[in-house]
C-alpha atoms as a PDB file:
ATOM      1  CA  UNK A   1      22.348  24.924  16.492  1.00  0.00           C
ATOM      2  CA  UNK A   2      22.514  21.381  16.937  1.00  0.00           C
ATOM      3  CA  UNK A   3      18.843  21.040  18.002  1.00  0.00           C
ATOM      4  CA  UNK A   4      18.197  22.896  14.581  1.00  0.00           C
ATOM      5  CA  UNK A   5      20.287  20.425  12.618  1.00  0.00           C
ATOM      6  CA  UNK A   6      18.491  17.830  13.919  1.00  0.00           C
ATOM      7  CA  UNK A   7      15.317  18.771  13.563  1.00  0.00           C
ATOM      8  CA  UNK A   8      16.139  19.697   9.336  1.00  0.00           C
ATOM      9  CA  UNK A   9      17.903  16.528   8.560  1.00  0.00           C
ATOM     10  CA  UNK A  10      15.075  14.044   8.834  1.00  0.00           C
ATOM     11  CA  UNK A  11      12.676  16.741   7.282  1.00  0.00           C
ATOM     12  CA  UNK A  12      15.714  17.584   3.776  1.00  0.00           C
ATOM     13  CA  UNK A  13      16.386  13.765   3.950  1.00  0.00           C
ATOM     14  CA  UNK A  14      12.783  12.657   3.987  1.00  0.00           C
ATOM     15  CA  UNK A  15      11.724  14.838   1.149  1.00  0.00           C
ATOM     16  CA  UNK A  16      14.953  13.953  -1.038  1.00  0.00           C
ATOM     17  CA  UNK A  17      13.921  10.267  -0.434  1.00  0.00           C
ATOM     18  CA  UNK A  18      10.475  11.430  -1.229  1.00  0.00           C
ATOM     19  CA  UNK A  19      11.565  12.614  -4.397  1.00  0.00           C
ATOM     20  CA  UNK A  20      13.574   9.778  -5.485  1.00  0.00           C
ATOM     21  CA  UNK A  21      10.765   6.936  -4.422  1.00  0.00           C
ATOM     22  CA  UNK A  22       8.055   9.176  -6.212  1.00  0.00           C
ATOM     23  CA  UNK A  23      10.262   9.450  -9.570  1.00  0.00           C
ATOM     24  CA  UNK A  24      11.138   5.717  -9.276  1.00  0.00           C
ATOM     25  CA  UNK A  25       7.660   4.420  -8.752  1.00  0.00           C
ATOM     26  CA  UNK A  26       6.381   6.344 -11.323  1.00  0.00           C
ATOM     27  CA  UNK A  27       9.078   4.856 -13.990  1.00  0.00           C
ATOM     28  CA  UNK A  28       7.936   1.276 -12.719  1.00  0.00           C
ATOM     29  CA  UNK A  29       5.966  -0.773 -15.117  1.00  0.00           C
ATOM     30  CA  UNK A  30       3.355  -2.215 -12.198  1.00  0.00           C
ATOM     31  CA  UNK A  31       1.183  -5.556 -12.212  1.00  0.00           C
ATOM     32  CA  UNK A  32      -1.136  -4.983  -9.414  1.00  0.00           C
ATOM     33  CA  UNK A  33      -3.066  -8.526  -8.620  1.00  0.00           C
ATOM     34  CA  UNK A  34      -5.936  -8.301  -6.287  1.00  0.00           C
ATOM     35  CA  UNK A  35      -6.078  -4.773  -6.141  1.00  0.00           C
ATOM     36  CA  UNK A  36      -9.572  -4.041  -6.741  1.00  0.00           C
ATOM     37  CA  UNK A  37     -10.554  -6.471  -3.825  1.00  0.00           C
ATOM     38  CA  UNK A  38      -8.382  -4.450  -1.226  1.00  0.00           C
ATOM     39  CA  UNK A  39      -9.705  -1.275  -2.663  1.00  0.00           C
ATOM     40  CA  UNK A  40     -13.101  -2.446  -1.652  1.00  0.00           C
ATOM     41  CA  UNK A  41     -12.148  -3.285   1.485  1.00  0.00           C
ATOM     42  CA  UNK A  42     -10.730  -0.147   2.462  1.00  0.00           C
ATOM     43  CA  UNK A  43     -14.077   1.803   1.474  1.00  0.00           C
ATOM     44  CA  UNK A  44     -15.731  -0.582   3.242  1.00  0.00           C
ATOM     45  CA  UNK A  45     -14.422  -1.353   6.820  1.00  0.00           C
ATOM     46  CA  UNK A  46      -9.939  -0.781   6.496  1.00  0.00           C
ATOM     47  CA  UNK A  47      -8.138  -4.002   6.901  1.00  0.00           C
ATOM     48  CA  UNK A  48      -4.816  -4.655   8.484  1.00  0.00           C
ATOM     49  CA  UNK A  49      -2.012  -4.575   5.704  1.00  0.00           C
ATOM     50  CA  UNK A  50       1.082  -6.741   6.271  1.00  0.00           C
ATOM     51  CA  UNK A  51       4.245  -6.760   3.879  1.00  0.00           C
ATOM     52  CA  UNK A  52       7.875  -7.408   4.877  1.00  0.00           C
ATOM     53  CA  UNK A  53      10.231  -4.772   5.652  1.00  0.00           C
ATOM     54  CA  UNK A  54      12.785  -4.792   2.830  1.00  0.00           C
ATOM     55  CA  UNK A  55       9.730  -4.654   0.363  1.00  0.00           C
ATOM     56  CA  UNK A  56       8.326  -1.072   2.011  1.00  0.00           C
ATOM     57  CA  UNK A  57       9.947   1.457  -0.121  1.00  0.00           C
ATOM     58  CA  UNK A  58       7.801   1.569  -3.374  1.00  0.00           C
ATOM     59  CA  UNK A  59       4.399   0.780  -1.743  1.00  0.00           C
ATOM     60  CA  UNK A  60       3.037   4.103  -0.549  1.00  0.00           C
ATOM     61  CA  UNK A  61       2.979   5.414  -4.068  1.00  0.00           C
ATOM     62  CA  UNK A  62       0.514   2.704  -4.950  1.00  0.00           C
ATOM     63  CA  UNK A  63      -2.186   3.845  -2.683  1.00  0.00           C
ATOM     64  CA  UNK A  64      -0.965   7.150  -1.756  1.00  0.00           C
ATOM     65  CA  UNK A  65      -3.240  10.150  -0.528  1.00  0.00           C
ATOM     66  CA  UNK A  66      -5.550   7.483   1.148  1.00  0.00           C
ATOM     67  CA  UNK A  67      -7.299   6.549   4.797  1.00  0.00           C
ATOM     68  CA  UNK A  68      -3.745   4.773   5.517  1.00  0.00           C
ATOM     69  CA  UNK A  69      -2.329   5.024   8.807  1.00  0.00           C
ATOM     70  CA  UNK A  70       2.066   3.393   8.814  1.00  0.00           C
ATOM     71  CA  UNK A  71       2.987   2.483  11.948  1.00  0.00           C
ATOM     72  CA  UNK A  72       6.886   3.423  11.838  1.00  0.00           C
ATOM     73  CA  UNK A  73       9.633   2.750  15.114  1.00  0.00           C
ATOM     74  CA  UNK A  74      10.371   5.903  17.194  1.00  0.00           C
ATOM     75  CA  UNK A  75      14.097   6.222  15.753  1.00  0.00           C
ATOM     76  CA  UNK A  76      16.321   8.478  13.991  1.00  0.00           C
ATOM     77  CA  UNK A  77      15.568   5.833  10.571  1.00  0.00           C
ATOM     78  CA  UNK A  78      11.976   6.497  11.300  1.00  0.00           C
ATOM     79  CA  UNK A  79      12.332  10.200  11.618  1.00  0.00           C
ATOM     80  CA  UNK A  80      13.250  10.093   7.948  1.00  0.00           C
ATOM     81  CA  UNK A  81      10.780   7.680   6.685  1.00  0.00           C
ATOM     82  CA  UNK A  82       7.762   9.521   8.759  1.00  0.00           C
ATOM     83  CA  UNK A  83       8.762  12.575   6.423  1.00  0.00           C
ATOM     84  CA  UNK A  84       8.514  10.424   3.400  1.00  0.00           C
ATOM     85  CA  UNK A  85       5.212   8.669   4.367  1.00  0.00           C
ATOM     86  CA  UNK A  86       3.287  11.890   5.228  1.00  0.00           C
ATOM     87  CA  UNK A  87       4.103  13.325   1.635  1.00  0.00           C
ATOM     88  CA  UNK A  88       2.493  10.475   0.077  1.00  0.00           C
ATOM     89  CA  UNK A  89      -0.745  11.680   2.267  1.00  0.00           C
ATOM     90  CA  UNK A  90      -0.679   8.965   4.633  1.00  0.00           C
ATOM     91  CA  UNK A  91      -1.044   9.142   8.559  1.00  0.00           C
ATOM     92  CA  UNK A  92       1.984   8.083  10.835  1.00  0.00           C
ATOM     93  CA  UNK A  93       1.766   6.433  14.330  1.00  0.00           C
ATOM     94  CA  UNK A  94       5.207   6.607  15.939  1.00  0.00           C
ATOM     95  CA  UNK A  95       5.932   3.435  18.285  1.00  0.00           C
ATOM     96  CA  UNK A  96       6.894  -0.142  18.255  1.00  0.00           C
ATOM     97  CA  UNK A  97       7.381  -2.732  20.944  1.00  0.00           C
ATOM     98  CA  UNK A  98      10.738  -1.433  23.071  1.00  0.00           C
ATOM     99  CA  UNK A  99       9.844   2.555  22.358  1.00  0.00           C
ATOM    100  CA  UNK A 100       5.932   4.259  22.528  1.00  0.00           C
ATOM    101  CA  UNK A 101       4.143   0.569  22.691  1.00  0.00           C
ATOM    102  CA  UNK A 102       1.543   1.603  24.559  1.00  0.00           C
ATOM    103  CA  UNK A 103       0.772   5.037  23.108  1.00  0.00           C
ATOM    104  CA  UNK A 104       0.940   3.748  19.664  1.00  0.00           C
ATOM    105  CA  UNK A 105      -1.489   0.963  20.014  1.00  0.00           C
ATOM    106  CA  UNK A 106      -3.994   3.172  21.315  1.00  0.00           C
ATOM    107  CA  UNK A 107      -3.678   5.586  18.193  1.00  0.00           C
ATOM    108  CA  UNK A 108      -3.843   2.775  15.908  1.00  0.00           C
ATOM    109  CA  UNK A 109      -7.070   1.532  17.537  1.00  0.00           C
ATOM    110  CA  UNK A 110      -8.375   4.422  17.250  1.00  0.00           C
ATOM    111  CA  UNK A 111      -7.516   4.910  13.453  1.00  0.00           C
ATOM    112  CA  UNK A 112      -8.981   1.529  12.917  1.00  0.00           C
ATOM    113  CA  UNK A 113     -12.129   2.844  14.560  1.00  0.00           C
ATOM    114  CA  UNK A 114     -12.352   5.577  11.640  1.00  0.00           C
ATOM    115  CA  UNK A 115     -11.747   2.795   9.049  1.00  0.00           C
ATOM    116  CA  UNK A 116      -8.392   3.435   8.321  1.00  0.00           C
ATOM    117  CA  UNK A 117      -6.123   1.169   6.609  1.00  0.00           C
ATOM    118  CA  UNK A 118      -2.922   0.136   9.079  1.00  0.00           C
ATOM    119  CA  UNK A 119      -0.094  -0.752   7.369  1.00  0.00           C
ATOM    120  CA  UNK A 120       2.110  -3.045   9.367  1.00  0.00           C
ATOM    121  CA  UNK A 121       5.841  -4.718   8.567  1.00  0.00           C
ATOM    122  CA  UNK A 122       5.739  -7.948   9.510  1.00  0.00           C
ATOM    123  CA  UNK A 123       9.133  -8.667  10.484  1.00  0.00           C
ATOM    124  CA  UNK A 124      10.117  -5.249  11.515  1.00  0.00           C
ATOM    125  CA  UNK A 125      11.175  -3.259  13.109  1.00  0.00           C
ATOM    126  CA  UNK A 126      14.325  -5.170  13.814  1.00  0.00           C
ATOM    127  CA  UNK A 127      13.886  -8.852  12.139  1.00  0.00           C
ATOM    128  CA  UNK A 128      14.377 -11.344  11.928  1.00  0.00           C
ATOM    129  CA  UNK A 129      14.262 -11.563   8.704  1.00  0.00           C
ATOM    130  CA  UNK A 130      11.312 -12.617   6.899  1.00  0.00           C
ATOM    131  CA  UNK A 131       9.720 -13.981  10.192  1.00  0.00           C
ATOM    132  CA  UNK A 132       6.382 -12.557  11.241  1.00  0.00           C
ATOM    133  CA  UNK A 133       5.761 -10.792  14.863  1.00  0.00           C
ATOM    134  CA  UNK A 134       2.803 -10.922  16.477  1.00  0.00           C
ATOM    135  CA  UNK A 135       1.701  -7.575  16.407  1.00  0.00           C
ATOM    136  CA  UNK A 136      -0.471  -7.390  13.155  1.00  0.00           C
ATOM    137  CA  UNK A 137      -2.637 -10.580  14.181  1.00  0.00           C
ATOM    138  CA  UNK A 138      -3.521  -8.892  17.554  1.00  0.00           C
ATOM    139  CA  UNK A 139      -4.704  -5.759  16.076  1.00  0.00           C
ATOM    140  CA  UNK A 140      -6.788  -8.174  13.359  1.00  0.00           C
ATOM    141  CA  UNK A 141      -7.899 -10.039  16.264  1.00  0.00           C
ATOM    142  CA  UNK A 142      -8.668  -7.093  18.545  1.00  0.00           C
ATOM    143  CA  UNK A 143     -10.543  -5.081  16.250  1.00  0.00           C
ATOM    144  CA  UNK A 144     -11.890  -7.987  14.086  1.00  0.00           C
ATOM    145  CA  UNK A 145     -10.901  -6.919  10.833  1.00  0.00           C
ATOM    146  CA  UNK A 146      -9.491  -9.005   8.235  1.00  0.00           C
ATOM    147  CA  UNK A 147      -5.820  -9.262   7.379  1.00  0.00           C
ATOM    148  CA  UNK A 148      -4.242  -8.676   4.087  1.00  0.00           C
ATOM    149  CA  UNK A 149      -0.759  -9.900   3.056  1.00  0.00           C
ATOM    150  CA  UNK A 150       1.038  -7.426   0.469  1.00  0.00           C
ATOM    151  CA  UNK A 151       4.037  -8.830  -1.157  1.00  0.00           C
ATOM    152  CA  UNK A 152       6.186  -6.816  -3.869  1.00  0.00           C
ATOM    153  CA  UNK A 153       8.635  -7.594  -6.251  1.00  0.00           C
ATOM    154  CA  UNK A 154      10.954  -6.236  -8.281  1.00  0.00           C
ATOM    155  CA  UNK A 155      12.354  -8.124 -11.979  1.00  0.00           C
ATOM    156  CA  UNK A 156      15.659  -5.774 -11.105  1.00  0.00           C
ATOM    157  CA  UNK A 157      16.804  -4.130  -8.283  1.00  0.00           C
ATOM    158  CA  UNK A 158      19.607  -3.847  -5.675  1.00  0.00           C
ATOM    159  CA  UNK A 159      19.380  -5.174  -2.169  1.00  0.00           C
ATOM    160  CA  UNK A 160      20.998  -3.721   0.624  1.00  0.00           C
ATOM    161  CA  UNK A 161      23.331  -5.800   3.307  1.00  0.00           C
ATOM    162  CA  UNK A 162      20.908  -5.000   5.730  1.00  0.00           C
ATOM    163  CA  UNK A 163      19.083  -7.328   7.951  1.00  0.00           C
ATOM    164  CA  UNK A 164      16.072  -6.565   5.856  1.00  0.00           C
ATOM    165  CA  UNK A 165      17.663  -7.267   2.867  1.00  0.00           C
ATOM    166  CA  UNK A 166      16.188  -3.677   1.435  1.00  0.00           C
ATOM    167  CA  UNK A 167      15.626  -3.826  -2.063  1.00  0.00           C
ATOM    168  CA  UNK A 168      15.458  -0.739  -4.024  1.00  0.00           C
ATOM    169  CA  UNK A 169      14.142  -1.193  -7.702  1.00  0.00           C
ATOM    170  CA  UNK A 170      15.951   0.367 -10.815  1.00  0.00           C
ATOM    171  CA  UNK A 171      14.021   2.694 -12.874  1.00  0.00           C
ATOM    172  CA  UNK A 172      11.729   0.894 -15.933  1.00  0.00           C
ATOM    173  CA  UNK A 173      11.879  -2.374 -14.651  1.00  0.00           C
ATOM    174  CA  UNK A 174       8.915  -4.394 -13.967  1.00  0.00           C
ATOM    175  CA  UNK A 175       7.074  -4.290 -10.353  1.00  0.00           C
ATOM    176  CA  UNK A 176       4.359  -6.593  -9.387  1.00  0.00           C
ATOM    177  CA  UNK A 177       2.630  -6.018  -6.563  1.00  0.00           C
ATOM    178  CA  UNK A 178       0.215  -9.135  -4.974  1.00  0.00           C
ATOM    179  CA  UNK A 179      -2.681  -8.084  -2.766  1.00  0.00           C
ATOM    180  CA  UNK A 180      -3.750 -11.535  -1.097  1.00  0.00           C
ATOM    181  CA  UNK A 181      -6.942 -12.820  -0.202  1.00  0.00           C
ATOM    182  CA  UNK A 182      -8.092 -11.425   3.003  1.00  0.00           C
ATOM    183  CA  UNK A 183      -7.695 -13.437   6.182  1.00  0.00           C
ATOM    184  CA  UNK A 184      -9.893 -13.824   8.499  1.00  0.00           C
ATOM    185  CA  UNK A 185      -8.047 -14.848  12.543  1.00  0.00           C
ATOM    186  CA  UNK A 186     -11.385 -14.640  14.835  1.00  0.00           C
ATOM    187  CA  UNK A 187     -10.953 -17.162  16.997  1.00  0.00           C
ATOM    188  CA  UNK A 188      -7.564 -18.939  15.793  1.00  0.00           C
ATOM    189  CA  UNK A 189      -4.454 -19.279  18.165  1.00  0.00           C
ATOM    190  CA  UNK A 190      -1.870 -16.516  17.964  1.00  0.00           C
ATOM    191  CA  UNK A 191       0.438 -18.824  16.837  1.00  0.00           C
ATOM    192  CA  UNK A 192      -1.577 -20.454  14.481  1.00  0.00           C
ATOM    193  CA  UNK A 193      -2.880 -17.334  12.858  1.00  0.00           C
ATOM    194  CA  UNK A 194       0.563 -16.173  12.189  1.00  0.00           C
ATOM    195  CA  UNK A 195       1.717 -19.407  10.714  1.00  0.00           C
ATOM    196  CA  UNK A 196      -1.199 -18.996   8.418  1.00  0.00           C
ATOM    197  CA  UNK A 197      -0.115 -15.364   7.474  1.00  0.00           C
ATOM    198  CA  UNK A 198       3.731 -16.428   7.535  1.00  0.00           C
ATOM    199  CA  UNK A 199       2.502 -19.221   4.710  1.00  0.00           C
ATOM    200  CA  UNK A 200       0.662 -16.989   2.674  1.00  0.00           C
ATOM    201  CA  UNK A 201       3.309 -14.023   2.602  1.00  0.00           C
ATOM    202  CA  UNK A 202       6.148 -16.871   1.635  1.00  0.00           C
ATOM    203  CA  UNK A 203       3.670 -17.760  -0.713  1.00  0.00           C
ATOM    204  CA  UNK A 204       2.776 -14.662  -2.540  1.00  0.00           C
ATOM    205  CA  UNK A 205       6.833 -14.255  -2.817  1.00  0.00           C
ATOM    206  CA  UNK A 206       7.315 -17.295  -4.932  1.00  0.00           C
ATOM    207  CA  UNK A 207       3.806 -16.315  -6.822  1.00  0.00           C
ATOM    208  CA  UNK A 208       5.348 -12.898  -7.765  1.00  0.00           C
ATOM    209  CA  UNK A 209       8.773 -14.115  -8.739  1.00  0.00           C
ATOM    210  CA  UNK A 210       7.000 -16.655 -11.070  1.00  0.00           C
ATOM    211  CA  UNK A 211       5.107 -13.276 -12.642  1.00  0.00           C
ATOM    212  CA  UNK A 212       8.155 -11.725 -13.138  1.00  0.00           C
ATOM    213  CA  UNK A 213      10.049 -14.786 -14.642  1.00  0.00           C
ATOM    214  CA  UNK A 214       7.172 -14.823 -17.344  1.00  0.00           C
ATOM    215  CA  UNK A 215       8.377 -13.093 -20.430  1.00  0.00           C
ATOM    216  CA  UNK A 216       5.086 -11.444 -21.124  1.00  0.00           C
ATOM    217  CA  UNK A 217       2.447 -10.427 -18.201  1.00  0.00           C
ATOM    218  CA  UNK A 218      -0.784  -8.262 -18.595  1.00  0.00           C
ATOM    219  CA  UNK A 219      -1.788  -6.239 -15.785  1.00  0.00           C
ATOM    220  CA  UNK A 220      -4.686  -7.521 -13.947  1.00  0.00           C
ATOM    221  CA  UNK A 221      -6.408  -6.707 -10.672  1.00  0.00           C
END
């Protein structure tokens, strides 16, 4: 019985979250900027997507049903949010650095090979905080494909007490999401690539907060 339970948790929870996220995103007045340019991409060769994990929650619904592969930490918390993903149409690798490394970096090399998208947290799965790992620069490095940094923003919405600081948007208010200018880290230093993708995600976060400050916006792309 307890095998059972544990099995239909994840699977009720996922599709109650589901649910939720696909009512609340569709209630969200969105400002996409630079969307058109990372829809290209994605026809065109995938790219490696990199956004911070408190912002994750609304995102899938803006390119749902598409060649996007999450990778998402082999946990009870990503038990739940694998359900979620894989009803907005997206593929799920399961692994992170302490748990399925090595088996998860050979599935997303693989998707990458098939021009998927990968979307990546940049400080996740465990922080700190707004601080980028290394893991999205060496796929971008080892599969030479640019790097995109997604940043979203809400003009009100709660934030958890978590180390993420999750935010969860409430329904009607105004959403921007900012799809940066690809970034190309062929040859750079580890460590200077992901200072250059730290910058431009800390970047993009002040950008959308001035959006959303604005009184008036028009939607652009």
């Amino acid at each position: 019985m307890k095998k059972i339970l544990d099995a239909m948790v994840p699977a009720v929870a996922g599709w109650l979250i589901w649910v939720l996220t696909y009512l609340f995103s569709a209630s969200l007045r969105w400002t996409y900027e630079g969307k058109e340019r990372l829809d290209s991409i994605m026809e065109k060769t995938g790219a490696v997507t990199v956004f911070w994990h408190g912002e994750f929650l609304m995102l899938p619904y803006t390119h749902r049903h598409r060649k996007v592969a999450i990778i998402i930490s082999q946990s009870k918390d990503g038990d739940i949010a694998t359900s979620v993903i894989r009803r907005f149409g997206f593929d799920v690798v399961r692994g992170s650095s302490t748990r399925g490394g090595e088996s998860a970096i050979l599935q997303t090399v693989a998707y990458i090979r098939n021009r998927y998208t990968i979307g990546l947290t940049g400080d996740g799965p465990k922080g700190p905080y707004h601080v980028i790992k290394p893991g999205p620069v060496w796929f971008a490095q080892k599969m030479d494909i640019p790097l995109v940094p997604v940043t979203v923003r809400f003009r009100h919405s709660l934030q958890l007490h978590s180390w993420d600081r999750f935010m969860i948007p409430l329904p009607f208010t105004r959403a921007v999401v900012i799809y940066g200018e690809p970034l190309s880290v062929k040859g750079l230093q580890r460590r200077d690539a992901m200072h250059l993708l730290q910058q431009r995600l800390d970047d993009q976060g002040k950008t959308a907060e001035e959006m959303l400050n604005k009184r008036t916006y028009s939607q652009r792309s």
